[in-house]
Protein backbone atom coordinates (compact mmCIF):
# COMPACT_ATOMS: atom_id res chain seq x y z
CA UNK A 1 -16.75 8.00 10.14
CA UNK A 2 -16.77 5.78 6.88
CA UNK A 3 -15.35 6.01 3.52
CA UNK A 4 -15.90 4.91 0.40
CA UNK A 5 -13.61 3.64 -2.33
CA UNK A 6 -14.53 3.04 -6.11
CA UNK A 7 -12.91 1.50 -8.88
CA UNK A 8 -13.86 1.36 -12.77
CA UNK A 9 -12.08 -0.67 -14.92
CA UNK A 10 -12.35 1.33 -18.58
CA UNK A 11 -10.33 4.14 -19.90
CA UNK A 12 -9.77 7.48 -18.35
CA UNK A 13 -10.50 9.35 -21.33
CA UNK A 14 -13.92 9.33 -20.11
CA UNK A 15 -14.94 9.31 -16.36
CA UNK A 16 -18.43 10.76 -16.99
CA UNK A 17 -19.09 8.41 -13.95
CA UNK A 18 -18.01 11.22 -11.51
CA UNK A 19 -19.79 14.74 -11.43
CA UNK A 20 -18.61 18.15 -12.16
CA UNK A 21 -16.07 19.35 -9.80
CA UNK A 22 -16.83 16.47 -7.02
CA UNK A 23 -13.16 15.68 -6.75
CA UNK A 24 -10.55 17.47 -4.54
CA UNK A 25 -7.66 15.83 -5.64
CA UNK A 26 -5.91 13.90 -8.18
CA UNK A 27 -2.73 12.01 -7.13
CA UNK A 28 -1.21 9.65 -10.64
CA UNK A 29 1.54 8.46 -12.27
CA UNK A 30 0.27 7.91 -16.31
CA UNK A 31 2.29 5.02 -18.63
CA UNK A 32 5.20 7.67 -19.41
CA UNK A 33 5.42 8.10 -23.24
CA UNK A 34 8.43 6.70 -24.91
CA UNK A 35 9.63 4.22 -22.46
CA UNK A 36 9.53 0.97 -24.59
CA UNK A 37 7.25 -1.12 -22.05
CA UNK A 38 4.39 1.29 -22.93
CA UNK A 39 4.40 1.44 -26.69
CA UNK A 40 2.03 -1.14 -26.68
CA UNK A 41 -0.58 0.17 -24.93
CA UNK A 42 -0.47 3.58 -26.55
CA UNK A 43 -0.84 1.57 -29.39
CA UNK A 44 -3.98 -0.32 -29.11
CA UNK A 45 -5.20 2.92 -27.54
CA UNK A 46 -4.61 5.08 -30.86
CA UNK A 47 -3.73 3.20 -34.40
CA UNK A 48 -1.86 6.53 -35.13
CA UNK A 49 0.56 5.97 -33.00
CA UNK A 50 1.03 2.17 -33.74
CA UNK A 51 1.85 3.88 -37.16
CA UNK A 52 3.89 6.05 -36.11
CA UNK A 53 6.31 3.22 -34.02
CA UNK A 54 5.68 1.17 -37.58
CA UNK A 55 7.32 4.10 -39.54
CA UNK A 56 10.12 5.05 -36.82
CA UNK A 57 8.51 8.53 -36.78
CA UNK A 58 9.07 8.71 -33.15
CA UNK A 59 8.94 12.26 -32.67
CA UNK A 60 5.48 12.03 -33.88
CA UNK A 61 4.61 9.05 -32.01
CA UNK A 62 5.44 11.61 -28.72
CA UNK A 63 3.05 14.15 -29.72
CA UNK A 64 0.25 11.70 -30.53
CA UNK A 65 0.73 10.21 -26.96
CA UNK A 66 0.57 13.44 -25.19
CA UNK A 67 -2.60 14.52 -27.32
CA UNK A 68 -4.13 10.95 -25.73
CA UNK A 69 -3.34 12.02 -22.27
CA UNK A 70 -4.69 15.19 -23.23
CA UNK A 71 -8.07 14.20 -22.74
CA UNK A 72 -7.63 12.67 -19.46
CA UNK A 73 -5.85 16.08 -18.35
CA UNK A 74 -9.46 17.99 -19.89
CA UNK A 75 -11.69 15.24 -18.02
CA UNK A 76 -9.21 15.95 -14.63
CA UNK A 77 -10.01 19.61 -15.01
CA UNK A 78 -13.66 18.89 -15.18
CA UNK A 79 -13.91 16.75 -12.05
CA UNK A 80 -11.63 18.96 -10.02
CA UNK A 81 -13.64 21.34 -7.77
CA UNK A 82 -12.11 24.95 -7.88
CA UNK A 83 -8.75 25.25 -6.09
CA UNK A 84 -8.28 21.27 -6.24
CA UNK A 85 -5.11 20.08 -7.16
CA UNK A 86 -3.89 17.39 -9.37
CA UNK A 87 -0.75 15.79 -8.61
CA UNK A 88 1.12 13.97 -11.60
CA UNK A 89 4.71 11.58 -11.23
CA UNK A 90 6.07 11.41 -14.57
CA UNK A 91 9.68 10.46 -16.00
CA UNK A 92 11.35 11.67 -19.02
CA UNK A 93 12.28 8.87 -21.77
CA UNK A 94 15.38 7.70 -22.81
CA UNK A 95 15.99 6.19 -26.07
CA UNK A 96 18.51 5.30 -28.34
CA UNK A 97 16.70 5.86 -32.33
CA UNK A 98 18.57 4.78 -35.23
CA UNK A 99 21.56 5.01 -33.03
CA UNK A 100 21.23 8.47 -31.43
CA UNK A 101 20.32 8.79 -28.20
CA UNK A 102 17.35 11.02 -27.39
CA UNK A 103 15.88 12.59 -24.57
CA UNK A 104 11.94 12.92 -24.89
CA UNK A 105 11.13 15.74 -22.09
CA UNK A 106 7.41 14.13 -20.93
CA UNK A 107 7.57 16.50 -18.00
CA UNK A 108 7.77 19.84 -20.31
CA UNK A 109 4.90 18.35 -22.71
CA UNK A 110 2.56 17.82 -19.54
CA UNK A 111 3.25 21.64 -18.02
CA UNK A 112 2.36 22.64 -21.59
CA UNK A 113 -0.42 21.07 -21.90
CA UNK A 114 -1.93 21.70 -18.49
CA UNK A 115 -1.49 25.25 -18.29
CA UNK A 116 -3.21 25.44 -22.33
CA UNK A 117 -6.54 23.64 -20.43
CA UNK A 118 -6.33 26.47 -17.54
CA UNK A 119 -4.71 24.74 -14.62
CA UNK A 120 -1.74 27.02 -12.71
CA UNK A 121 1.05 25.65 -12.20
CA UNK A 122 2.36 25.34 -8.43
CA UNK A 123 5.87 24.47 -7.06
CA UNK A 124 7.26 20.93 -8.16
CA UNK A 125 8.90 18.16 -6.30
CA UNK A 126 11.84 15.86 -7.77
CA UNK A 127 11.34 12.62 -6.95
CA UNK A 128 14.92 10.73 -6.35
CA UNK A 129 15.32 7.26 -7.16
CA UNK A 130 19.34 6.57 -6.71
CA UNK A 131 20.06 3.79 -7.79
CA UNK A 132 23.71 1.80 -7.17
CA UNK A 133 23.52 -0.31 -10.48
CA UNK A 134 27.20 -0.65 -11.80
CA UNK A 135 25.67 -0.33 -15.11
CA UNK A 136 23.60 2.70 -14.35
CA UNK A 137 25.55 5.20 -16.65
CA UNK A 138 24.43 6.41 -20.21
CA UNK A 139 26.86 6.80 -22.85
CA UNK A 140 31.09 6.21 -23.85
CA UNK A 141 32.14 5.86 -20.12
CA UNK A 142 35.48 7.63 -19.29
CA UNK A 143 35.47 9.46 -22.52
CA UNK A 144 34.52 12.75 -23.24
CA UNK A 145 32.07 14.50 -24.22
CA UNK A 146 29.81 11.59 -25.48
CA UNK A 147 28.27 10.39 -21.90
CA UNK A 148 25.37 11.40 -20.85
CA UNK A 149 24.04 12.33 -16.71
CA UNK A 150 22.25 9.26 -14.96
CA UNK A 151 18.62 10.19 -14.44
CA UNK A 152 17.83 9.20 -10.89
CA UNK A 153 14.74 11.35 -10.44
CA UNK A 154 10.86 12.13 -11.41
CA UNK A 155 8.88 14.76 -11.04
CA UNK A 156 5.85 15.09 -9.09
CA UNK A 157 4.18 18.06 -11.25
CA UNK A 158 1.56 20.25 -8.86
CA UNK A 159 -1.32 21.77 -10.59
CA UNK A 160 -4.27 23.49 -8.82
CA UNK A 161 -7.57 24.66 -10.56
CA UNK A 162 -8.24 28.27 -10.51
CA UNK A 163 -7.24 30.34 -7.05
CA UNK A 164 -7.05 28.82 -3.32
CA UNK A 165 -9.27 26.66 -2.38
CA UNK A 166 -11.71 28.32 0.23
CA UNK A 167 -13.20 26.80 3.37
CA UNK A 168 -16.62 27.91 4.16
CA UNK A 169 -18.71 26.51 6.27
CA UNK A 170 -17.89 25.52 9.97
CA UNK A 171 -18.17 21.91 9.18
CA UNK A 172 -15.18 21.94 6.12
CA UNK A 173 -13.24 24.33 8.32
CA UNK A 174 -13.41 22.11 10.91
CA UNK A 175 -12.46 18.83 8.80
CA UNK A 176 -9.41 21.04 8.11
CA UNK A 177 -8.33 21.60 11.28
CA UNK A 178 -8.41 17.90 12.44
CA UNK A 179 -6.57 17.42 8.88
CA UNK A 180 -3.42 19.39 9.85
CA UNK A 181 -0.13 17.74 9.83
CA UNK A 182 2.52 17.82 12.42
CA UNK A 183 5.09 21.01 12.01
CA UNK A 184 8.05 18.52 11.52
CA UNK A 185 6.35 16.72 8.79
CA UNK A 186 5.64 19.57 6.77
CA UNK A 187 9.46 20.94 7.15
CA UNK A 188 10.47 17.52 4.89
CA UNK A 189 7.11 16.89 3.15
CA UNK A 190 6.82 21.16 1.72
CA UNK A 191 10.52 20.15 0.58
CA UNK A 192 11.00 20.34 -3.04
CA UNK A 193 13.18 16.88 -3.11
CA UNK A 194 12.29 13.89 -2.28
CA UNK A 195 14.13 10.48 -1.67
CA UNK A 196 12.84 7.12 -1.63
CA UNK A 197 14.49 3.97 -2.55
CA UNK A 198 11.77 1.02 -3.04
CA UNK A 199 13.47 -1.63 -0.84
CA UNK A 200 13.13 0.85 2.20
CA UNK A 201 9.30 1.65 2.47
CA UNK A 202 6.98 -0.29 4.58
CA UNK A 203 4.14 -1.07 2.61
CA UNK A 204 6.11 -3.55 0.66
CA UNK A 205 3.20 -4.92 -1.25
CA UNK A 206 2.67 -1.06 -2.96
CA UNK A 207 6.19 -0.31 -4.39
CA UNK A 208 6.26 -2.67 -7.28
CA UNK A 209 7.06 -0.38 -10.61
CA UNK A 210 7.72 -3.28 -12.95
CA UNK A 211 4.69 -3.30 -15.72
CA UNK A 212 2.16 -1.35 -13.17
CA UNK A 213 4.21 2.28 -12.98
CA UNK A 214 3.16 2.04 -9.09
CA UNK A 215 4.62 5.14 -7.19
CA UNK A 216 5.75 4.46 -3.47
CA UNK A 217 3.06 4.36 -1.07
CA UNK A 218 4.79 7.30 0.94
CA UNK A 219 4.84 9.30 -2.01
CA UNK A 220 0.77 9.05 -2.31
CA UNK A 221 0.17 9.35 1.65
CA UNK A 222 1.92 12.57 1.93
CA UNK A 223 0.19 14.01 -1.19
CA UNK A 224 -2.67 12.79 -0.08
CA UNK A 225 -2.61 14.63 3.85
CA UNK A 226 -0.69 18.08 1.64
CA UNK A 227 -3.34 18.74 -0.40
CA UNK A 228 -6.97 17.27 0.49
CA UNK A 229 -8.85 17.10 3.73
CA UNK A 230 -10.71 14.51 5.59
CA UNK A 231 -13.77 13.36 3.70
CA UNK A 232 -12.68 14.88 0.15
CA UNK A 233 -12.48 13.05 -2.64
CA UNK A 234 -9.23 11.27 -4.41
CA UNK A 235 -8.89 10.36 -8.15
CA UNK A 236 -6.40 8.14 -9.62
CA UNK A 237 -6.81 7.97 -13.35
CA UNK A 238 -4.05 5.29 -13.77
CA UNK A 239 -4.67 3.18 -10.91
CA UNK A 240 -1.98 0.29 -11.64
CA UNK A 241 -1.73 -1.44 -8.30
CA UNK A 242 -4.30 0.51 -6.32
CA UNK A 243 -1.75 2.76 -3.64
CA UNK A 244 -3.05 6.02 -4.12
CA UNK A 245 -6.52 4.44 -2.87
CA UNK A 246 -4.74 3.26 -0.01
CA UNK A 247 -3.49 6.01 1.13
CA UNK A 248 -6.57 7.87 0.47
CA UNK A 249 -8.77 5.03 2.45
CA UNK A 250 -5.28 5.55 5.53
CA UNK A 251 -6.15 9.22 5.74
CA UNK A 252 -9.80 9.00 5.75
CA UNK A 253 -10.72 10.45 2.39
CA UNK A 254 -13.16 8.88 0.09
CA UNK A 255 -11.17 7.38 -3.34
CA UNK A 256 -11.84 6.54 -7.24
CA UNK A 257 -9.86 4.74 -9.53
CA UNK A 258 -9.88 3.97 -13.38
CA UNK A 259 -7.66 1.32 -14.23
CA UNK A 260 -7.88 0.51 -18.16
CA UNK A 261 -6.12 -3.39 -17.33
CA UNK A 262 -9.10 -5.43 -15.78
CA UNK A 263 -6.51 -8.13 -14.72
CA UNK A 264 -4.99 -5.81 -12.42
CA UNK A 265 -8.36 -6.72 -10.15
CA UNK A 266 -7.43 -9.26 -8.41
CA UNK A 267 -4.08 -7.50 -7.47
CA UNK A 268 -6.12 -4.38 -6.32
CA UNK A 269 -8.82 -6.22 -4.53
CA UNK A 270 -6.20 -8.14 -2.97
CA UNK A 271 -4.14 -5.07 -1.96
CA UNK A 272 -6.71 -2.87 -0.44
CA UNK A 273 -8.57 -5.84 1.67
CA UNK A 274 -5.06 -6.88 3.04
CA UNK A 275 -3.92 -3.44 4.01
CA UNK A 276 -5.97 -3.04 7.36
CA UNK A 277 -2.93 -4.23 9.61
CA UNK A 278 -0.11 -3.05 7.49
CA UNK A 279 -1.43 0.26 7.33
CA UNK A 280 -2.13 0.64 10.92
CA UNK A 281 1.57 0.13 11.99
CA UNK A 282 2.35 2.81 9.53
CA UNK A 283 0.32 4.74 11.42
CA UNK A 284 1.49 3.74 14.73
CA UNK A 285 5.25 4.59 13.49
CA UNK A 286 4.51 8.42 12.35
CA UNK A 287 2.95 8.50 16.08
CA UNK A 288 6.10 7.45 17.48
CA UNK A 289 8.38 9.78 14.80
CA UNK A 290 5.83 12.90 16.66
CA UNK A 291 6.18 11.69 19.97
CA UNK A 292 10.24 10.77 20.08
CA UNK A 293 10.27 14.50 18.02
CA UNK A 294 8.03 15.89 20.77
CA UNK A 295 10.50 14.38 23.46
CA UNK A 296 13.48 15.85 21.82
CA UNK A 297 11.64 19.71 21.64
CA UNK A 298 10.80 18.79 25.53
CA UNK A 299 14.35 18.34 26.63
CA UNK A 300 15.41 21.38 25.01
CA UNK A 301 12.82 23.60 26.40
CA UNK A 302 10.86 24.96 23.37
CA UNK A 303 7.25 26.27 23.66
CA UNK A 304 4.72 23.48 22.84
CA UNK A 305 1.22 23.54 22.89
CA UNK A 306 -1.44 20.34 24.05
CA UNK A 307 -3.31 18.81 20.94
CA UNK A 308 -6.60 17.98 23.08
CA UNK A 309 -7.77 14.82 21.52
CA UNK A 310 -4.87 12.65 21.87
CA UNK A 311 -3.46 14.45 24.57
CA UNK A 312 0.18 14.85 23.48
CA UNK A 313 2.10 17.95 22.63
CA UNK A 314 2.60 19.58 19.21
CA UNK A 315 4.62 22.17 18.03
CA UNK A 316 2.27 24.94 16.59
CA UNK A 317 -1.10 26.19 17.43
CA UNK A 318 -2.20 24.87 14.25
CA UNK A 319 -1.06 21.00 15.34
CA UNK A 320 -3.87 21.22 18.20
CA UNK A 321 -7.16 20.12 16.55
CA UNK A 322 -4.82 17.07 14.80
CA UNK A 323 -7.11 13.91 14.71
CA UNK A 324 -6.08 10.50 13.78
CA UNK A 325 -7.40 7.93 13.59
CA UNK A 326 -6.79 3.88 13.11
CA UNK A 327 -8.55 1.98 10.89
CA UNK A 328 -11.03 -0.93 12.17
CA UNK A 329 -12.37 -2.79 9.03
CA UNK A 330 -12.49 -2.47 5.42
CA UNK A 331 -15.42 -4.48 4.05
CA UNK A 332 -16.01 -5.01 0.08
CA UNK A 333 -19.67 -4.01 -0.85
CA UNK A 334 -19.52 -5.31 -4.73
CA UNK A 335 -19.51 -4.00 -7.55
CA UNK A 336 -15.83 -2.86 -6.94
CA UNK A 337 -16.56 -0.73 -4.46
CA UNK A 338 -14.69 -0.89 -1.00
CA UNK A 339 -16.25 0.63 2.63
CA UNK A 340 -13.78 1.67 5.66
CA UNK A 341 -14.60 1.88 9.11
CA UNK A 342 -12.46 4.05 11.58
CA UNK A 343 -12.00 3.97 15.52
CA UNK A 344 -10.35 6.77 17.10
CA UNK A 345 -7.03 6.28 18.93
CA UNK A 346 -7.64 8.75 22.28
CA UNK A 347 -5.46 7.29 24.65
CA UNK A 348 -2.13 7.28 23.44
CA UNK A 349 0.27 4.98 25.33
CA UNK A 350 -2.91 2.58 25.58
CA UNK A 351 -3.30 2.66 21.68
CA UNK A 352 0.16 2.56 20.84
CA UNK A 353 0.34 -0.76 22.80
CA UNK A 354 -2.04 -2.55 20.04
CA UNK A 355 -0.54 -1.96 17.35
């Protein structure tokens, strides 16, 4: 099995590069609207809003953001095929205008504005960031009431287009079967909070948030194996650093990305050629999470059921058409496009020993 990965460097405003409905999923985490490192770039995106920042009308300068992501939200919907989902990390803003502080609710805006195109909206996740910082509280301190709570979270917003996605033909409903995740990964993954701190995840080269608004590369992995199936299509609008083509390219889906910052090339080049080894171990380690959890059910007796193709045990009925697979090369093909190459991983305790 191959798969392809493609990245355009122009605005996402218009991806008339990529059919109707040709995409399954969309995993991305936009510049969030009022945080001060993106003025800028709304800026020279819109004059309207540089006039708005100009003449402190900032409440204005919100609403003109949101109507720029607007379009990639309508272009989203176009691309999605029905029942895909689109998958979208945003923050709230902070900001302290003419000496008030002000919360500016991006998350509320997006919902809006989603469900107004036609998407449903599905269960969120908060995403929780805590952070030890000594300085990490808002406000007057010890003194009431004029403190404000520490915001220590995200949202990952869930949006599908139109009802379920149906599987068809033997082929797709087979792709979904191999797909499957393991039983105790969906009890933390179908969780509706989520904890990461940067400094702990293993792709260490992905979690940088400084000017690129990169999300985790756990975060876009387990999005990635919820809601798509081997061979679909991924869709970053807001590329930044590149991760949610990673994972895409770790799970064996195909992936496009639009990055609007052409010198963010090198850095994404860079990160996707580099990742064959470093993604591998990560998937050698959620092997050994199933097998040490598999070990654990063992000892205490619980029903288990053989998944055939790597001939270890699995907790469901559901778990036993699981196929994963390691990743052999990734070759670059030009034009910013990006080919993997997968080799199966049969024998377990033989495989396990390569990595």
């Amino acid at each position: 099995m191959k798969t392809y990965q493609k990245v355009f460097y122009k605005s996402s405003q218009d991806m008339t590069e990529i059919d109707n409905e040709s995409v399954a999923l969309v995993i991305t985490s936009p510049p969030y609207p009022m945080i001060e490192m993106w003025d800028d770039i709304f800026s020279k995106q819109n004059p309207k809003v540089a006039e708005a920042f100009y003449k402190k009308d900032y409440d204005a300068a919100f609403m003109l953001i949101h109507e720029f992501l607007n379009y990639v939200w309508k272009e989203i919907y176009r691309v999605l095929i029905p029942g895909g989902i689109a998958c979208i990390n945003i923050g709230n803003a902070t900001r302290t205008i003419n000496k008030v502080f002000r919360l500016f609710t991006n998350h509320s805006r997006i919902i809006y504005n989603f469900e107004n195109i036609g998407f449903i909206s599905l269960p969120d996740i908060i995403w929780r960031k805590p952070t030890n910082a000594p300085n990490k509280f808002m406000g007057s301190g010890m003194y009431p009431p004029g403190a404000y709570v520490t915001f220590e979270h995200e949202y990952i917003l869930i949006f599908r287009k139109g009802d379920k996605r149906i599987f068809k033909n033997s082929k797709d409903i087979q792709k979904r079967r191999e797909s499957a995740y393991f039983w105790e990964e969906r009890n933390v993954w179908f969780s509706d909070v989520w904890e990461f701190k940067g400094t702990s995840q293993n792709i260490t080269g992905f979690t940088s948030r400084e000017r690129s608004a990169a999300f985790p590369f756990e975060l876009a992995y387990r999005l990635v194996n919820m809601y798509s199936i081997k061979g679909d299509t991924v869709l970053d609008p807001f590329l930044g650093t590149g991760t949610t083509l990673i994972a895409a390219l770790a799970s064996e889906r195909n992936g496009i990305g639009y990055e609007i910052d052409e010198s963010f090339s090198d850095l994404i080049h860079k990160n996707i050629m580099s990742s064959v080894a470093e993604l591998n171990n990560y998937i050698n380690d959620r092997l050994i999470r199933h097998i040490n959890f598999i070990k654990n059910e063992e000892s205490k007796g619980k029903k288990l059921y053989l998944c055939s193709h790597h001939g270890f045990s699995v907790k469901t009925k559901q778990e036993t058409d699981i196929v994963i697979n390691r990743i052999s090369n990734i070759s670059y093909t030009g034009n910013n496009c990006y080919c993997v190459d997968y080799e199966p991983i049969q024998n377990i305790s033989q495989q396990l020993k390569m990595f």
